[in-house]
Each structure stands twice: as C-alpha cells, then as structure tokens.
N, C-alpha and C. Protein backbone atom coordinates (compact mmCIF):
# COMPACT_ATOMS: atom_id res chain seq x y z
N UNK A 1 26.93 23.96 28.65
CA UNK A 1 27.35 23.67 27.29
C UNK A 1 26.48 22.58 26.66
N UNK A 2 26.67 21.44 27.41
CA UNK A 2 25.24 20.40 26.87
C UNK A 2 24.30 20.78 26.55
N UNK A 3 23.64 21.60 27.40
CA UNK A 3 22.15 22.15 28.05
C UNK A 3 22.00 23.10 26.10
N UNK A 4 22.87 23.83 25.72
CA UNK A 4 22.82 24.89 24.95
C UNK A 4 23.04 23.67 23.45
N UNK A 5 23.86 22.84 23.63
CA UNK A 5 23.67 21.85 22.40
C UNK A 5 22.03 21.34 22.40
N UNK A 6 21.68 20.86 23.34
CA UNK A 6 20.51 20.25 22.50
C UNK A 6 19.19 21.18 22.78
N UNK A 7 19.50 22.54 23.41
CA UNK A 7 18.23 23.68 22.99
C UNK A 7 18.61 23.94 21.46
N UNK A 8 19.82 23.94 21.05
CA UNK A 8 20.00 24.31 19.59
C UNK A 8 19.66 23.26 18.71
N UNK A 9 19.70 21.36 19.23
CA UNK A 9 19.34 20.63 18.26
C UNK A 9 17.52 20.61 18.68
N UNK A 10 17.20 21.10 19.31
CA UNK A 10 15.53 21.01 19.47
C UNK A 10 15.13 21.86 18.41
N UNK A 11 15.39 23.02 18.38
CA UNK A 11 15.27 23.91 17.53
C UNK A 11 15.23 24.04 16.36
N UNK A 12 16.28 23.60 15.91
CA UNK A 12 16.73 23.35 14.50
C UNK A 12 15.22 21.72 14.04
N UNK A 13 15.40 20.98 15.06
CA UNK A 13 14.03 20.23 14.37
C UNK A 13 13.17 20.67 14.58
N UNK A 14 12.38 21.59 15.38
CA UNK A 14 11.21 22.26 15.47
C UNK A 14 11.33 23.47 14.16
N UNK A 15 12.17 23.95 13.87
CA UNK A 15 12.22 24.50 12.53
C UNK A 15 12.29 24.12 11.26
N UNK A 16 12.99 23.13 11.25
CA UNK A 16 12.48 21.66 9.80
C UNK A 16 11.38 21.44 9.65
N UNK A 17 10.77 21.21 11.19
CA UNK A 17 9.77 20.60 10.96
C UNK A 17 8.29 21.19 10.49
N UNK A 18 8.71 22.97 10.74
CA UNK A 18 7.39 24.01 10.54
C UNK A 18 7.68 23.71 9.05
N UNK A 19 9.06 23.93 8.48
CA UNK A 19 9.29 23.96 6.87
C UNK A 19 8.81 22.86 6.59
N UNK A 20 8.97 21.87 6.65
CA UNK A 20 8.35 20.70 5.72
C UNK A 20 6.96 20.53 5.90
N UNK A 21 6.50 21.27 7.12
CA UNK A 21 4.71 20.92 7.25
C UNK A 21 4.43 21.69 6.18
N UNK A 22 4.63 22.93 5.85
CA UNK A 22 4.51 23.87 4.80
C UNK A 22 4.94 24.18 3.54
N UNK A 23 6.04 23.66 3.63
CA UNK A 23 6.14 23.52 2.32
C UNK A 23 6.10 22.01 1.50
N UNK A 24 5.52 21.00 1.89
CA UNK A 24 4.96 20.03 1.25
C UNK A 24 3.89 20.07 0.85
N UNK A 25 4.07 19.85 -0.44
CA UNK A 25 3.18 19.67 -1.53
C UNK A 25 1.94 18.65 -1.57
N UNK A 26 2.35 17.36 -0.71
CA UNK A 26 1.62 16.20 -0.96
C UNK A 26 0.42 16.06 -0.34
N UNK A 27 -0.47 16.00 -0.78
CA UNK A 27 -1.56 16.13 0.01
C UNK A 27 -1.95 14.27 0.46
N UNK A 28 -2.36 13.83 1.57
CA UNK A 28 -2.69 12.75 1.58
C UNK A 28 -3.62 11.89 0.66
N UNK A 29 -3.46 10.68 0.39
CA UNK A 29 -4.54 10.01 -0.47
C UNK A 29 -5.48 9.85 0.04
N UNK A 30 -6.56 10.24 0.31
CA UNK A 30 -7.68 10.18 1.52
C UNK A 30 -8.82 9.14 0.77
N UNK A 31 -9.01 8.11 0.08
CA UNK A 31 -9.86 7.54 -0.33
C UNK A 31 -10.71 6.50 0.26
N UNK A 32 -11.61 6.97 0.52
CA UNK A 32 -12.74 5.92 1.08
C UNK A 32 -12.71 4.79 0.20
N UNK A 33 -12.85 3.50 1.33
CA UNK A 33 -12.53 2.53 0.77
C UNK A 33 -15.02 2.14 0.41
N UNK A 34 -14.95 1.68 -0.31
CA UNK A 34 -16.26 1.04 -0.77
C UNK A 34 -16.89 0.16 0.42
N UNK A 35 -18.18 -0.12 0.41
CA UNK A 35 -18.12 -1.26 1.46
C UNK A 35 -17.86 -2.30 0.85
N UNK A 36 -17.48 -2.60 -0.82
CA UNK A 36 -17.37 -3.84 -1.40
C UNK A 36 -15.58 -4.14 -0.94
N UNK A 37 -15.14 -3.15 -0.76
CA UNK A 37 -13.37 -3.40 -0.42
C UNK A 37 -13.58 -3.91 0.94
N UNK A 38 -14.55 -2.63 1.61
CA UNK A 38 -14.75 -3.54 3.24
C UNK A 38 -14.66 -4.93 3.62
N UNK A 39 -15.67 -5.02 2.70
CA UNK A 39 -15.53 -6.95 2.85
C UNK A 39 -14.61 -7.42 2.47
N UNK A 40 -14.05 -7.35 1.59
CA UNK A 40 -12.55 -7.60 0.54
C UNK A 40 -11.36 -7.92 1.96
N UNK A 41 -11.62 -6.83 2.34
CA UNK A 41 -10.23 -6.29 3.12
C UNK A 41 -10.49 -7.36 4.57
N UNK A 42 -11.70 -7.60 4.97
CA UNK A 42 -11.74 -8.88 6.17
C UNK A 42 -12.01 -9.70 5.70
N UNK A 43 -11.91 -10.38 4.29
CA UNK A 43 -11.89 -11.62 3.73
C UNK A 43 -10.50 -11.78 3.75
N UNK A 44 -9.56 -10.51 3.40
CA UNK A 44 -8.09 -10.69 3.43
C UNK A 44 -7.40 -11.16 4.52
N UNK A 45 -8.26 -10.46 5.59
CA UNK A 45 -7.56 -10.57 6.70
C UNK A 45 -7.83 -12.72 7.33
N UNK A 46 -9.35 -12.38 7.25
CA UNK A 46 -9.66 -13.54 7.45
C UNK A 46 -8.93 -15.24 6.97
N UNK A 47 -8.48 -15.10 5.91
CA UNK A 47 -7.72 -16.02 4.81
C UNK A 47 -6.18 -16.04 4.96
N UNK A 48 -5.88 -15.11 6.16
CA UNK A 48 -4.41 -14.75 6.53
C UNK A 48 -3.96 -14.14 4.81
N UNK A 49 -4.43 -13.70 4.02
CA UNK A 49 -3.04 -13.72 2.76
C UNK A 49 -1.96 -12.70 3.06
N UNK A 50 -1.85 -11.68 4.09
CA UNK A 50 -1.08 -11.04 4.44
C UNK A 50 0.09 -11.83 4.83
N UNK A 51 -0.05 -13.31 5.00
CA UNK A 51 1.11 -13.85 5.70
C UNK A 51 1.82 -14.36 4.62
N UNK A 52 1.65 -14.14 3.47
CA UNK A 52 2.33 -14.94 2.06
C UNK A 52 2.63 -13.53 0.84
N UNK A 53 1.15 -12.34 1.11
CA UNK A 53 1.58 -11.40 -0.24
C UNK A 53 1.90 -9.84 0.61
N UNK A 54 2.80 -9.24 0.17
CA UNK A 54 2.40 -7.42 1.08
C UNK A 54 1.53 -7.03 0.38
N UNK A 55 1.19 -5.62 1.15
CA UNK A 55 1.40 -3.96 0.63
C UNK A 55 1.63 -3.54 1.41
N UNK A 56 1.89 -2.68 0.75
CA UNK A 56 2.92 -1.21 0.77
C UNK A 56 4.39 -1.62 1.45
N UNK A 57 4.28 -2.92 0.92
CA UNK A 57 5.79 -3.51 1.09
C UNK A 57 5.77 -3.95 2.34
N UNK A 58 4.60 -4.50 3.16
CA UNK A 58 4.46 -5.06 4.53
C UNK A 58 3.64 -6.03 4.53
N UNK A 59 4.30 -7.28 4.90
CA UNK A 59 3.65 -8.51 5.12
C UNK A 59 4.67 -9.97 4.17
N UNK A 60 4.11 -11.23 4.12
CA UNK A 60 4.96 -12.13 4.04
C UNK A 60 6.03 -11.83 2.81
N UNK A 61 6.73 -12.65 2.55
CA UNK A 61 7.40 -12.57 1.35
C UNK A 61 7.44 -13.89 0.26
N UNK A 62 6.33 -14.65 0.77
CA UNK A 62 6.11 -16.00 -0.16
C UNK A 62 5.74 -15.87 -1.57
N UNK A 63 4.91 -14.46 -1.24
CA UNK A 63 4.03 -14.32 -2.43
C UNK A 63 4.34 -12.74 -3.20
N UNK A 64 3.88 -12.34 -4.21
CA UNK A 64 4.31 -11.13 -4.77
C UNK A 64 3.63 -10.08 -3.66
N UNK A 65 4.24 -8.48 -4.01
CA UNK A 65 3.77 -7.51 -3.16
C UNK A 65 2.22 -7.05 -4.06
N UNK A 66 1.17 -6.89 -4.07
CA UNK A 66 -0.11 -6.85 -4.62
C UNK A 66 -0.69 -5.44 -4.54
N UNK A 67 0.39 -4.44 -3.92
CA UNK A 67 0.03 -2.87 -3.84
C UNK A 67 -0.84 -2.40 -5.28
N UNK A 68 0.24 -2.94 -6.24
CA UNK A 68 -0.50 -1.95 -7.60
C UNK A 68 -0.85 -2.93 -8.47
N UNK A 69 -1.16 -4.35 -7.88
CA UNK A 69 -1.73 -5.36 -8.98
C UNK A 69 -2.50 -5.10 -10.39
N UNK A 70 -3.85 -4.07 -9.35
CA UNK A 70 -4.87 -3.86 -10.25
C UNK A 70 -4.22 -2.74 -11.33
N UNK A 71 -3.21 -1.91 -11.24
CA UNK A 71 -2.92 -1.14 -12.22
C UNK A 71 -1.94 -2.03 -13.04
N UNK A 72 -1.62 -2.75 -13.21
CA UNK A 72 -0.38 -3.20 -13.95
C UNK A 72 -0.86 -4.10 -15.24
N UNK A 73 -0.44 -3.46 -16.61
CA UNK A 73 -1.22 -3.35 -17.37
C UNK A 73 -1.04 -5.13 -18.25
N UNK A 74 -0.36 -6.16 -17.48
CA UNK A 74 0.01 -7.34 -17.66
C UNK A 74 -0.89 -8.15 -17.16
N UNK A 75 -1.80 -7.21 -15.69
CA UNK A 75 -2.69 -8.00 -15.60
C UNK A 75 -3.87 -7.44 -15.83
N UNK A 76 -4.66 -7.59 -14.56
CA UNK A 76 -6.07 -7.36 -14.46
C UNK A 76 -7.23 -7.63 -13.78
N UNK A 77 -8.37 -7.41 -13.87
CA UNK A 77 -9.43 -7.88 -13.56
C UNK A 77 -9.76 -9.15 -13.47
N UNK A 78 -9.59 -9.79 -14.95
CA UNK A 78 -9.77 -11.34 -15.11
C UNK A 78 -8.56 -12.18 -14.90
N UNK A 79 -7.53 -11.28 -14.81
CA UNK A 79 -6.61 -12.56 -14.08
C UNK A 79 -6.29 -12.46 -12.76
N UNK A 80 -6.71 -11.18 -12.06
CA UNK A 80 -6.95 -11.11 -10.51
C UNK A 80 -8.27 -12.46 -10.17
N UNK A 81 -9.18 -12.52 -10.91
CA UNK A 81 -10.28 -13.28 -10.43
C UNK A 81 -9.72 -14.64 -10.95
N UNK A 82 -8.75 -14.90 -11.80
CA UNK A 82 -9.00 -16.24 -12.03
C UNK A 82 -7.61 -17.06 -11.04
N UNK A 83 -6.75 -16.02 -11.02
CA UNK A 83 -5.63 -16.50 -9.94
C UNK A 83 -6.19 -16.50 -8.31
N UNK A 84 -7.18 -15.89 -7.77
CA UNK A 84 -7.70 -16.02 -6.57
C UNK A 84 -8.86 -17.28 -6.78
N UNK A 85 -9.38 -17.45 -7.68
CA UNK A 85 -10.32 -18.61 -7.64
C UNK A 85 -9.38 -20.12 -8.16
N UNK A 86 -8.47 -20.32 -8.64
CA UNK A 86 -8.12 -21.27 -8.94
C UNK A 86 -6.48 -21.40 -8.09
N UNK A 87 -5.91 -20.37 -7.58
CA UNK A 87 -4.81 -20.76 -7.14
C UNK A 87 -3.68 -21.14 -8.07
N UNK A 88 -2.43 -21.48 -7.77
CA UNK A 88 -1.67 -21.98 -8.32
C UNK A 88 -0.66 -22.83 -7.67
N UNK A 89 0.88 -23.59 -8.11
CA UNK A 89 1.20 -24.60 -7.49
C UNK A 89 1.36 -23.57 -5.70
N UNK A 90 1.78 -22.46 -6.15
CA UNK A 90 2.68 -22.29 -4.31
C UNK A 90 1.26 -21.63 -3.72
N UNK A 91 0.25 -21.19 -4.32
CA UNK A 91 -0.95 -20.57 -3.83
C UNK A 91 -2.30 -21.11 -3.44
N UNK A 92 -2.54 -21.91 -2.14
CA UNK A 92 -3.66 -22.88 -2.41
C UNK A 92 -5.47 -22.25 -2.78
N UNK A 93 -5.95 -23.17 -3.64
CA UNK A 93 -6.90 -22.34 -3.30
C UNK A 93 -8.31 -22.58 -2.58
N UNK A 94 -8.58 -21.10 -2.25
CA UNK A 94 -9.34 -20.68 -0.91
C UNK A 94 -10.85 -21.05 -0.98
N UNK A 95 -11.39 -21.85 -2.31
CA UNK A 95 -12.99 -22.25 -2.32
C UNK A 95 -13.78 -20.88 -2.06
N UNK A 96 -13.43 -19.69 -2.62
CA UNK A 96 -13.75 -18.18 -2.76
C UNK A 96 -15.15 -18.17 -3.44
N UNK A 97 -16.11 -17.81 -3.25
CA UNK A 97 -17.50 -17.34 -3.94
C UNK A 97 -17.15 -16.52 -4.68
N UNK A 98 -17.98 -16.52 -6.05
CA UNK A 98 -17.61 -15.16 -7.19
C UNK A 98 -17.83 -13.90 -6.54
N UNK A 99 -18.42 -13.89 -5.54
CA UNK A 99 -18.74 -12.37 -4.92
C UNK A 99 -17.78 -12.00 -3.72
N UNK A 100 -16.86 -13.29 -3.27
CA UNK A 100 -15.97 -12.64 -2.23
C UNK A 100 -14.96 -12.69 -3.29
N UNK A 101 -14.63 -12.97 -3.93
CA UNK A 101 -13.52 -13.03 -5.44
C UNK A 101 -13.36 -11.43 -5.45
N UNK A 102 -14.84 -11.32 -5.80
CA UNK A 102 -14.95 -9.78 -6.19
C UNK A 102 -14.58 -8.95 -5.52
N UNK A 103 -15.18 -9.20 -4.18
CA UNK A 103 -14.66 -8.07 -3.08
C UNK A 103 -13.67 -8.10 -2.55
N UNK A 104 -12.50 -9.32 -2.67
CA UNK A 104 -10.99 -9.47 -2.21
C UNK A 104 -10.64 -8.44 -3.71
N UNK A 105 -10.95 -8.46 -5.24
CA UNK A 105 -10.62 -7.66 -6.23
C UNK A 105 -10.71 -6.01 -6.13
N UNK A 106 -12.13 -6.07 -5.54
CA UNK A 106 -12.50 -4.83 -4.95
C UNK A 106 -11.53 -3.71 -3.91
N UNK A 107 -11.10 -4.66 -2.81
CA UNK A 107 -10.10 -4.72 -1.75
C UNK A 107 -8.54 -4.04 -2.74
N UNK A 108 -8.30 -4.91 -3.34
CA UNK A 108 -6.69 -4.65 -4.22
C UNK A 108 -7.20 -3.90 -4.86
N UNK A 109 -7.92 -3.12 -5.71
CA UNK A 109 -8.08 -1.87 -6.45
C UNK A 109 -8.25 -0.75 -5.45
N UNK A 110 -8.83 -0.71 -4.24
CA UNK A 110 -9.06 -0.03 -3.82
C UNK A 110 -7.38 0.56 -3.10
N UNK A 111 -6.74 -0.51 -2.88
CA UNK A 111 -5.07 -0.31 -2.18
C UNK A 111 -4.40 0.06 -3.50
N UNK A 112 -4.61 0.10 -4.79
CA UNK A 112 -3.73 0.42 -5.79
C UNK A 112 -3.91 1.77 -6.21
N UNK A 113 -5.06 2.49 -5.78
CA UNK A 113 -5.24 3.74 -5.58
C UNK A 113 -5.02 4.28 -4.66
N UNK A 114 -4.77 3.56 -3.36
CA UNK A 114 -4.11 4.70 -2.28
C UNK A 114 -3.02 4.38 -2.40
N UNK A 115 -2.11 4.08 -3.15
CA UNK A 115 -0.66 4.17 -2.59
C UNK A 115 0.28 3.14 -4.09
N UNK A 116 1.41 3.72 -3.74
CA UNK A 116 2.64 2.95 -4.79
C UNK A 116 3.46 2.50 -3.69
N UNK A 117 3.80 0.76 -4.38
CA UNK A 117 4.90 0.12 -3.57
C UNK A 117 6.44 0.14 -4.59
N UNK A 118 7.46 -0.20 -3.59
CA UNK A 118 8.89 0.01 -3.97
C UNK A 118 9.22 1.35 -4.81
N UNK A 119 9.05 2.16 -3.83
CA UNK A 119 9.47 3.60 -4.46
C UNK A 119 11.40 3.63 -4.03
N UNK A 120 11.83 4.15 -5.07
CA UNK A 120 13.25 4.02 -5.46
C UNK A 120 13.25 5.55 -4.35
N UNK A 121 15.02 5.18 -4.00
CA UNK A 121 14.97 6.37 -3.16
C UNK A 121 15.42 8.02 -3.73
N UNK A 122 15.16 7.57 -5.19
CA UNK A 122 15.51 8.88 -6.37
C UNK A 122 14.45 9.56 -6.16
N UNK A 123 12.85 8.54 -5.90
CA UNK A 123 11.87 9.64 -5.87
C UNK A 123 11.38 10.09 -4.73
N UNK A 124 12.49 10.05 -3.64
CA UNK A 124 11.76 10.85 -2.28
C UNK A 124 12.48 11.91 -2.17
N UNK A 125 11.54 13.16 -2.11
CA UNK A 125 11.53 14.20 -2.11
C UNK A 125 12.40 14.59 -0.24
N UNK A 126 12.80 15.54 -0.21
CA UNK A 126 13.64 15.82 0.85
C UNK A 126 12.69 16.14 2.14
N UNK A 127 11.27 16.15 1.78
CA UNK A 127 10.52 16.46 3.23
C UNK A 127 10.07 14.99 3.66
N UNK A 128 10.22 13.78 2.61
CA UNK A 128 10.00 12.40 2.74
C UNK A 128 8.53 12.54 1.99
N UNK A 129 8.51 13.29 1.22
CA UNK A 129 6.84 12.56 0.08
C UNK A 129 7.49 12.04 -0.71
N UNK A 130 6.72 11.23 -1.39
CA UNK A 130 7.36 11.08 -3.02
C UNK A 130 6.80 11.73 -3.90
N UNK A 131 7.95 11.29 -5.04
CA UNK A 131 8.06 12.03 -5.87
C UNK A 131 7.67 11.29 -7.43
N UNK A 132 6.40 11.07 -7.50
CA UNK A 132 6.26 9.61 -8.79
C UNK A 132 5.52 10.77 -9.99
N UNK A 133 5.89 10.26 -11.03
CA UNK A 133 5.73 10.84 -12.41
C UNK A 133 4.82 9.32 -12.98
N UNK A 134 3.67 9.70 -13.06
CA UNK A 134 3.08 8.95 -13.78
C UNK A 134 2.27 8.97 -15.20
C-alpha cells in the first residue's frame, strides 16, 4: 500500500514535470554580460557591496535592492555615478576611479536586464515563470 502511494506520487511529479518543461513559455534571459560588467561585477564583489545592497532580492539589507536601478526612471546613469563616487551619510565612499564607477554602472545595467526584483506573487505563473507586463 505505501509502496503503491508513492509510485503514484513519483508519477504524478514526473508528469507535472514533462507539462511544465513544455508548456512554459519563458525562455531564459541568456545575456552575456560585457567585459565592462566583468570588471563591474569583481569590483562588486571586491568592495563587499553585496553585504549592504541585493539582487534579485539576495544579499544585505542595509542598503536598497539595486536589481532594476538602471531602469527606474527616477534615476539613472548620472545619479548611479554620482551616488557611487560620493557616497552618502549610511554609504561610505569607496575612492572609485571614473572608469571603475563605470564598470560597477556597467555591472547594474547589465543585472537590470537579466532579471526583475520583488515580483508579487499575482505574477507567477503556475509552472513558477513570471508573469511581468511591461
């Protein structure tokens, strides 16, 4: 009787699981990151800021989540570069070269195109993609 319960719950997820490989829509964000993000992204690492800002909703909570910085139409370019070069009271700042400025900027545009943070759970679709209307 056991034995026949969980051949039937194997099943039933090996059959979800053919349906949702197939019938999901979402294709992965596959975007090569630049080598200017390259550097960006081990200047990030290097500077710890993961331990104060996320993405994709992972990492400290001192600082804002920075997933879709570069899209958010409040900021930008020039106030991504002028808040990483000058800091603020809770943000010290890092004595950044205009060209690692750039490539930590480089870095966050490049993460605001692969991916959206704090997706509401209205827009996950039942195979677990989301579901964003932009």
């Amino acid at each position: 009787m056991v034995l026949k319960v969980w051949l039937s719950l194997a099943g039933m997820f090996m059959i979800y699981t053919v349906i949702v490989y197939f019938k999901s829509d979402s294709q992965p964000n596959n975007i090569p990151p630049s080598e200017k993000a390259i550097k960006g992204w081990h200047l990030w690492q290097a500077n710890n800021c993961h331990t104060c800002h996320q993405l994709y909703g992972l990492g400290g909570y001192m600082g804002p989540d920075l997933t879709n910085i570069a899209s958010d139409s409040t900021k930008g370019y020039y106030y991504m570069k002028a808040f990483i070069k000058s800091g603020s009271a809770k943000m010290p700042d890092f004595h950044l070269s205009d060209t690692e400025t750039d490539e930590i900027i480089a870095f966050l545009q490049w993460v605001d195109k692969s991916g959206k943070n704090h997706v509401s759970a209205d827009q996950v679709h039942w195979t677990g993609t989301y579901i964003i209307n932009n």
